[in-house]
Protein backbone atom coordinates (compact mmCIF):
# COMPACT_ATOMS: atom_id res chain seq x y z
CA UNK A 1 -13.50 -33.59 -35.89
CA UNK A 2 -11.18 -32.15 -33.39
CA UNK A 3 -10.56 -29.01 -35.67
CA UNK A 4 -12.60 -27.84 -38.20
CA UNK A 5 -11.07 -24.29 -40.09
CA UNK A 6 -13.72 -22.51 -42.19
CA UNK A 7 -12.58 -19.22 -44.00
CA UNK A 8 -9.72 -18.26 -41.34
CA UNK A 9 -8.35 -15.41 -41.60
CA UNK A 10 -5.93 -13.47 -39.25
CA UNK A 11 -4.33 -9.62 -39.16
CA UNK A 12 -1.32 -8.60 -36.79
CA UNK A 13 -0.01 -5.11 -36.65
CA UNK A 14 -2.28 -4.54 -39.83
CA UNK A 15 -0.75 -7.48 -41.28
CA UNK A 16 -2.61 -10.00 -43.14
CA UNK A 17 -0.59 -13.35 -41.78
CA UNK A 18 -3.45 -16.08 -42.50
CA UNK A 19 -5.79 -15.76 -45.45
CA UNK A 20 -9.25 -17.67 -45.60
CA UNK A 21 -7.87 -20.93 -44.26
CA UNK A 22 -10.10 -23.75 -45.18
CA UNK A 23 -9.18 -27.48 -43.54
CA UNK A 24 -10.40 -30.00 -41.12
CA UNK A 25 -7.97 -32.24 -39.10
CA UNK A 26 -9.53 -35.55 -38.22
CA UNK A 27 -9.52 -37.20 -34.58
CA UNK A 28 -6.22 -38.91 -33.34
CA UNK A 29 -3.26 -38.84 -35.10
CA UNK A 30 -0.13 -36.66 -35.21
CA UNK A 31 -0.35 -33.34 -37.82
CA UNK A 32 2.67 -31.13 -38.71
CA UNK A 33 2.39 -27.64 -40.41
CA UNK A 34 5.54 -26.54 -41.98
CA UNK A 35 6.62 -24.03 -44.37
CA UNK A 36 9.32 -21.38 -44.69
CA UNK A 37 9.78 -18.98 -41.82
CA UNK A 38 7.26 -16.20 -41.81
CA UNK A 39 4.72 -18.36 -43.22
CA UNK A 40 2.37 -18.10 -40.85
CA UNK A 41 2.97 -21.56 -38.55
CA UNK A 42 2.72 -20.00 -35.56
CA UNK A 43 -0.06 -17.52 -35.85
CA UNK A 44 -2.32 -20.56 -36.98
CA UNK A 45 -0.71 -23.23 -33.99
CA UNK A 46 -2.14 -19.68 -31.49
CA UNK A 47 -5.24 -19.49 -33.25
CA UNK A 48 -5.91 -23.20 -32.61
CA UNK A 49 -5.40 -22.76 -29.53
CA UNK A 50 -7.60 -20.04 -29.35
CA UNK A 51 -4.79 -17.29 -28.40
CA UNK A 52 -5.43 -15.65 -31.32
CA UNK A 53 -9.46 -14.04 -32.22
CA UNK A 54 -10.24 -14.46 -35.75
CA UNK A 55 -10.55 -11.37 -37.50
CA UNK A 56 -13.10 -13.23 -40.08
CA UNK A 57 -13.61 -16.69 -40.12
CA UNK A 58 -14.14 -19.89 -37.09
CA UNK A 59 -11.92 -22.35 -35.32
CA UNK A 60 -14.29 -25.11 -34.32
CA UNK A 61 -12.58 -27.95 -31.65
CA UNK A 62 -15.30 -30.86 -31.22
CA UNK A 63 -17.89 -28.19 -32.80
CA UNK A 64 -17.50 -25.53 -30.76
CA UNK A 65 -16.39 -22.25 -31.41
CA UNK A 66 -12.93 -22.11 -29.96
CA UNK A 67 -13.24 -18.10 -29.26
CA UNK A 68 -16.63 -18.87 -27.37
CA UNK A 69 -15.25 -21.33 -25.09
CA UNK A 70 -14.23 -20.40 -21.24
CA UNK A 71 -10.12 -20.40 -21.09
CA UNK A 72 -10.00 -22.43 -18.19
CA UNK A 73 -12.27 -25.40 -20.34
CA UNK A 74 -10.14 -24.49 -23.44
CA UNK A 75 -7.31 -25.19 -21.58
CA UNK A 76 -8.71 -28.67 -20.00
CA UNK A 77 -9.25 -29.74 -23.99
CA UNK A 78 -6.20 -28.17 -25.71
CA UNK A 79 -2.01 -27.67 -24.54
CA UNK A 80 0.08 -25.53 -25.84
CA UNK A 81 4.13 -25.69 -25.94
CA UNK A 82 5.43 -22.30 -27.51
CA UNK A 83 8.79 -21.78 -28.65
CA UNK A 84 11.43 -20.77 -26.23
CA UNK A 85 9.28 -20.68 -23.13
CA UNK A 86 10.36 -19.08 -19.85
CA UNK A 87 10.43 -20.72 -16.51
CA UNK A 88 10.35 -18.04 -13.52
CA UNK A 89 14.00 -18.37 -11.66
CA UNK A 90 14.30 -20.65 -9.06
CA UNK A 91 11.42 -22.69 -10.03
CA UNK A 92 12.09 -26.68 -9.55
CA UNK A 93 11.22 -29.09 -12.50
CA UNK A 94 8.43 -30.83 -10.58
CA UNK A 95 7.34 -27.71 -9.72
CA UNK A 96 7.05 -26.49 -13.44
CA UNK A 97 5.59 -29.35 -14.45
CA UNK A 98 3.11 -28.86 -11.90
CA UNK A 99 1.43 -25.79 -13.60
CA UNK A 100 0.44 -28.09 -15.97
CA UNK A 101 -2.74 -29.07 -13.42
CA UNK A 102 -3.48 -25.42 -12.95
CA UNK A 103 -6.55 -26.15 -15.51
CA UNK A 104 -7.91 -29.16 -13.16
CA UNK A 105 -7.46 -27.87 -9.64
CA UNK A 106 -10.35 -26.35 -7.43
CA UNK A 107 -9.89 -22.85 -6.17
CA UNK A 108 -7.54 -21.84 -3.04
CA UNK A 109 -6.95 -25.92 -2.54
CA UNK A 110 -3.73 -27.62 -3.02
CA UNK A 111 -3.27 -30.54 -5.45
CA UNK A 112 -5.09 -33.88 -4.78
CA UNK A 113 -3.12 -37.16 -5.11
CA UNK A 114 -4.54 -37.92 -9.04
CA UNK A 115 -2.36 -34.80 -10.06
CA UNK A 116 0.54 -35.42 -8.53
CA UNK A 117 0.47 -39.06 -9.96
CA UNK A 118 -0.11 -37.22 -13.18
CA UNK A 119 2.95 -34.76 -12.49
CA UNK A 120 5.25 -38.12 -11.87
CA UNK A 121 3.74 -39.82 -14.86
CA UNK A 122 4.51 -36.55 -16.99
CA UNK A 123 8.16 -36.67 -15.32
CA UNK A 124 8.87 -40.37 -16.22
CA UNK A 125 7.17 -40.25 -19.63
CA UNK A 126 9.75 -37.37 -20.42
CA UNK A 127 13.52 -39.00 -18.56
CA UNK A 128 12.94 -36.82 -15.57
CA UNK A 129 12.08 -38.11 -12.72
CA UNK A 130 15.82 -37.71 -11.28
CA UNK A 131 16.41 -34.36 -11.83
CA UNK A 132 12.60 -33.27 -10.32
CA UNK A 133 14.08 -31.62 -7.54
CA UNK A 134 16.70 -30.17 -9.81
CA UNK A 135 16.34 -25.81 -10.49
CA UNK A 136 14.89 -25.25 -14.08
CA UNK A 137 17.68 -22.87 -15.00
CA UNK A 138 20.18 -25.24 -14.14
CA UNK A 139 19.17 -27.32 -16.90
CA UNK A 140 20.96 -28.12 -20.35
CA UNK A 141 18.72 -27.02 -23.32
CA UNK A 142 17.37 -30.77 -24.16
CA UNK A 143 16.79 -31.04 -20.38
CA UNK A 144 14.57 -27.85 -20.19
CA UNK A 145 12.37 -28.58 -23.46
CA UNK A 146 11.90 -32.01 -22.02
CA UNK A 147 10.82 -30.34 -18.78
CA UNK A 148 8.50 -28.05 -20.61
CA UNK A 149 7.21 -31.17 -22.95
CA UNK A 150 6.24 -32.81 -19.41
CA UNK A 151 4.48 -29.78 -18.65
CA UNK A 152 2.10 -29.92 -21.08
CA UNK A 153 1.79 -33.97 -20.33
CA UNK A 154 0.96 -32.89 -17.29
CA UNK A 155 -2.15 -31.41 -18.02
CA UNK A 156 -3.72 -34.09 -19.81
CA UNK A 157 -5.53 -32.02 -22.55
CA UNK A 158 -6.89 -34.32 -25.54
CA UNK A 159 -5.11 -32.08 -27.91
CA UNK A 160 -1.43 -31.20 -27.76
CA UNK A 161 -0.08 -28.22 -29.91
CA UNK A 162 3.75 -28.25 -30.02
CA UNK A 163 5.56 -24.97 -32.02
CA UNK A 164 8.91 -27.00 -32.83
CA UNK A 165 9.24 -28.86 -30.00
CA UNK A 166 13.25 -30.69 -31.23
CA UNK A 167 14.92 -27.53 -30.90
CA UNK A 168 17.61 -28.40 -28.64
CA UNK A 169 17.35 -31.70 -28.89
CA UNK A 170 20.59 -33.98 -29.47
CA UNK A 171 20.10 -36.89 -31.73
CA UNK A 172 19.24 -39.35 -28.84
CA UNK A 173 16.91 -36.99 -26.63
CA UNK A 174 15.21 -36.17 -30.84
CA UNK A 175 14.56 -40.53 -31.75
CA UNK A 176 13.47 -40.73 -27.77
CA UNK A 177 10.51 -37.50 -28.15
CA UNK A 178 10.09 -38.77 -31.70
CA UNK A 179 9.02 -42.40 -29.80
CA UNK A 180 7.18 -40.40 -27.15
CA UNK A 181 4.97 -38.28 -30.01
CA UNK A 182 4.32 -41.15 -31.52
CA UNK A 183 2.74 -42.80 -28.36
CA UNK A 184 0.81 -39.98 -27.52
CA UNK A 185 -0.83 -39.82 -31.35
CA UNK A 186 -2.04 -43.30 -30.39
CA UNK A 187 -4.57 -41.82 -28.00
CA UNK A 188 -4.42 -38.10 -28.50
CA UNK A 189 -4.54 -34.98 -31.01
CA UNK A 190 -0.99 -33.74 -31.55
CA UNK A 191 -0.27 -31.11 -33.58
CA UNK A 192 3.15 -29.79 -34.24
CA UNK A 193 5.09 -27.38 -36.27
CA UNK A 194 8.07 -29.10 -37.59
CA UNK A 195 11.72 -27.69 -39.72
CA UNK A 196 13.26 -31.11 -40.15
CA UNK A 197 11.08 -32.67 -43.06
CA UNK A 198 12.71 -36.15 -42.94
CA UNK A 199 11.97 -36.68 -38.78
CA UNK A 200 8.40 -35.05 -40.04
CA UNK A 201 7.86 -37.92 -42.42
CA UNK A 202 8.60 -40.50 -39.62
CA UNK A 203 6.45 -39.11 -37.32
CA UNK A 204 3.23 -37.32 -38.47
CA UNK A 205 0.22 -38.93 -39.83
CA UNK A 206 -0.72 -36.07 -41.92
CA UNK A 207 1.23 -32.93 -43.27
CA UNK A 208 -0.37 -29.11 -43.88
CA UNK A 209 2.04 -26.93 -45.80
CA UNK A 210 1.42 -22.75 -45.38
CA UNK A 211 3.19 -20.49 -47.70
CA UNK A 212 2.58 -16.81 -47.03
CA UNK A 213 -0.39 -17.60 -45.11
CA UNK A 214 -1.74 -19.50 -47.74
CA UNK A 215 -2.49 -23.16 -47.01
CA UNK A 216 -0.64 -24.90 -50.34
CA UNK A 217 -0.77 -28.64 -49.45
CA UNK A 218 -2.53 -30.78 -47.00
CA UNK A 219 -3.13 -34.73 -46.82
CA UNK A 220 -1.34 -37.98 -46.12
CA UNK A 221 2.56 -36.90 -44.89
CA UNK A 222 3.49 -39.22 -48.28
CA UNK A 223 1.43 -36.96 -50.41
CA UNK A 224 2.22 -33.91 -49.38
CA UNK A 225 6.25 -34.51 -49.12
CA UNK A 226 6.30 -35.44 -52.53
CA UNK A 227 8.11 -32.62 -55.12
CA UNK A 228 5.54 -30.87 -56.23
CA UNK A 229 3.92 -29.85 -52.99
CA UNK A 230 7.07 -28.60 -51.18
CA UNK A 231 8.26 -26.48 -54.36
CA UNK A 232 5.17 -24.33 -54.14
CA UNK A 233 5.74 -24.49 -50.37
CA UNK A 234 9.27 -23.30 -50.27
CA UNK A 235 9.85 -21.81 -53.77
CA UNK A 236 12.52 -24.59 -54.21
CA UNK A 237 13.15 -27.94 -55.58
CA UNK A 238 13.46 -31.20 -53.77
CA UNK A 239 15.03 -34.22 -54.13
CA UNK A 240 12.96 -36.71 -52.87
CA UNK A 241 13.07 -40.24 -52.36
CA UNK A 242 11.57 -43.56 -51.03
CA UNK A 243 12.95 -45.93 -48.25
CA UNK A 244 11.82 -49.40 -48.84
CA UNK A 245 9.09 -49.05 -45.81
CA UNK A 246 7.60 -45.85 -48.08
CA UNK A 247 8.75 -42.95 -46.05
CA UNK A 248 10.17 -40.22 -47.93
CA UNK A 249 13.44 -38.85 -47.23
CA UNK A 250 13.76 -35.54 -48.57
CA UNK A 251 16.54 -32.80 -48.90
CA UNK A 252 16.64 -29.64 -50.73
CA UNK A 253 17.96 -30.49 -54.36
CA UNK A 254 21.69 -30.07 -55.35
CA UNK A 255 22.57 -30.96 -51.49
């Protein structure tokens, strides 16, 4: 199992956000968590990737205790995309994407051919290769997540976290990340926190639902974005339906 959750349970600011969590996500595949904002999405994508200490509770990657593992192998074995990330000004997109092989490269030595064939292979995989030379900041929105997306390509980690990685997205630059995910849950973990429940039911493999910090559904994306399911997730009702393939397509009801 890539992650296996026993009893998690997280406090911020004396907060309880995540209470006894109990799940374990099986290898390969592409996961999304959803659930209404202040749920607890994020707090559980950071403790997964170990960014966040238990305060009762383990996070287990491959068996072993995420906490107890050395950041710089934690960060070989997991990425992380966070929301609105910050490039430094002046920073180039090859050279952002770049920092993705800070994990892999020897002290005080500059990077060896295999990473910066993993850099271009990170820039083509994304549309980028030619704006590389281009300034971060200089950027549209869908340009910069793709940039930061590549990033995280870049370091070649078995396990990809991704805290709604569409936002700013136009329709084309969505269906062509929505191809890429897909791709990448061929041959590695991707997990992903996700607002747009119909693109979620094209895309993941299997769904986990978190109300109040509670975990509320989790299975087969079919199963869980079924009525039921998201009304105790979002205190609403659902219209949901069936295209002929099987995937749902679901909208809040009365819409």
């Amino acid at each position: 199992m890539p992650f296996d959750i026993r009893t998690l349970t997280i406090s911020l600011g004396g907060a309880r956000i995540l209470h006894g969590l109990d799940f374990s996500l099986p290898k390969g595949g592409i996961t999304g968590i959803i659930g209404a904002n202040g749920s607890g999405k994020t707090t559980l994508l950071r403790a997964l990737a170990g960014l966040l200490p238990p305060e009762s509770g383990q996070v287990l990657h491959d068996s072993e205790e995420i906490a107890r593992m050395p950041a710089r192998l934690r960060a070989r074995r997991i990425a992380m995309l966070p929301q609105s990330a910050q490039a430094p000004p002046g920073l180039s997109v090859r050279q952002l994407v770049a920092r993705g092989r800070t994990p892999w490269l020897r002290p005080f030595l500059p990077m060896t051919p295999a990473d910066r064939a993993a850099v271009g292979r990170a820039l083509q995989a994304v549309g980028l290769s030619d704006l590389a030379d281009r300034q971060v900041d200089s950027l549209s929105g869908g340009q910069r997540q793709r940039a930061w997306i590549a990033l995280v390509l870049a370091q070649e980690s078995g396990t990809i976290l991704l805290d709604e990685p569409l936002n700013f997205l136009d329709l084309p630059h969505q269906a062509e990340l929505v191809a890429l995910l897909k791709r990448l849950g061929e041959s590695r973990n991707v997990i992903m926190i996700l607002h747009d429940l119909t693109i979620a039911a094209r895309v993941c493999d299997r769904m986990l639902a978190l109300r109040n910090g509670r975990l509320t559904a989790f299975g087969p994306t079919a199963q869980v974005l079924a009525q039921d399911p998201l009304r105790e997730t979002f205190g609403i009702a659902f219209d949901c339906t069936a295209l002929p393939d099987g995937r749902p397509v679901v909208l809040p009801a009365g819409l």
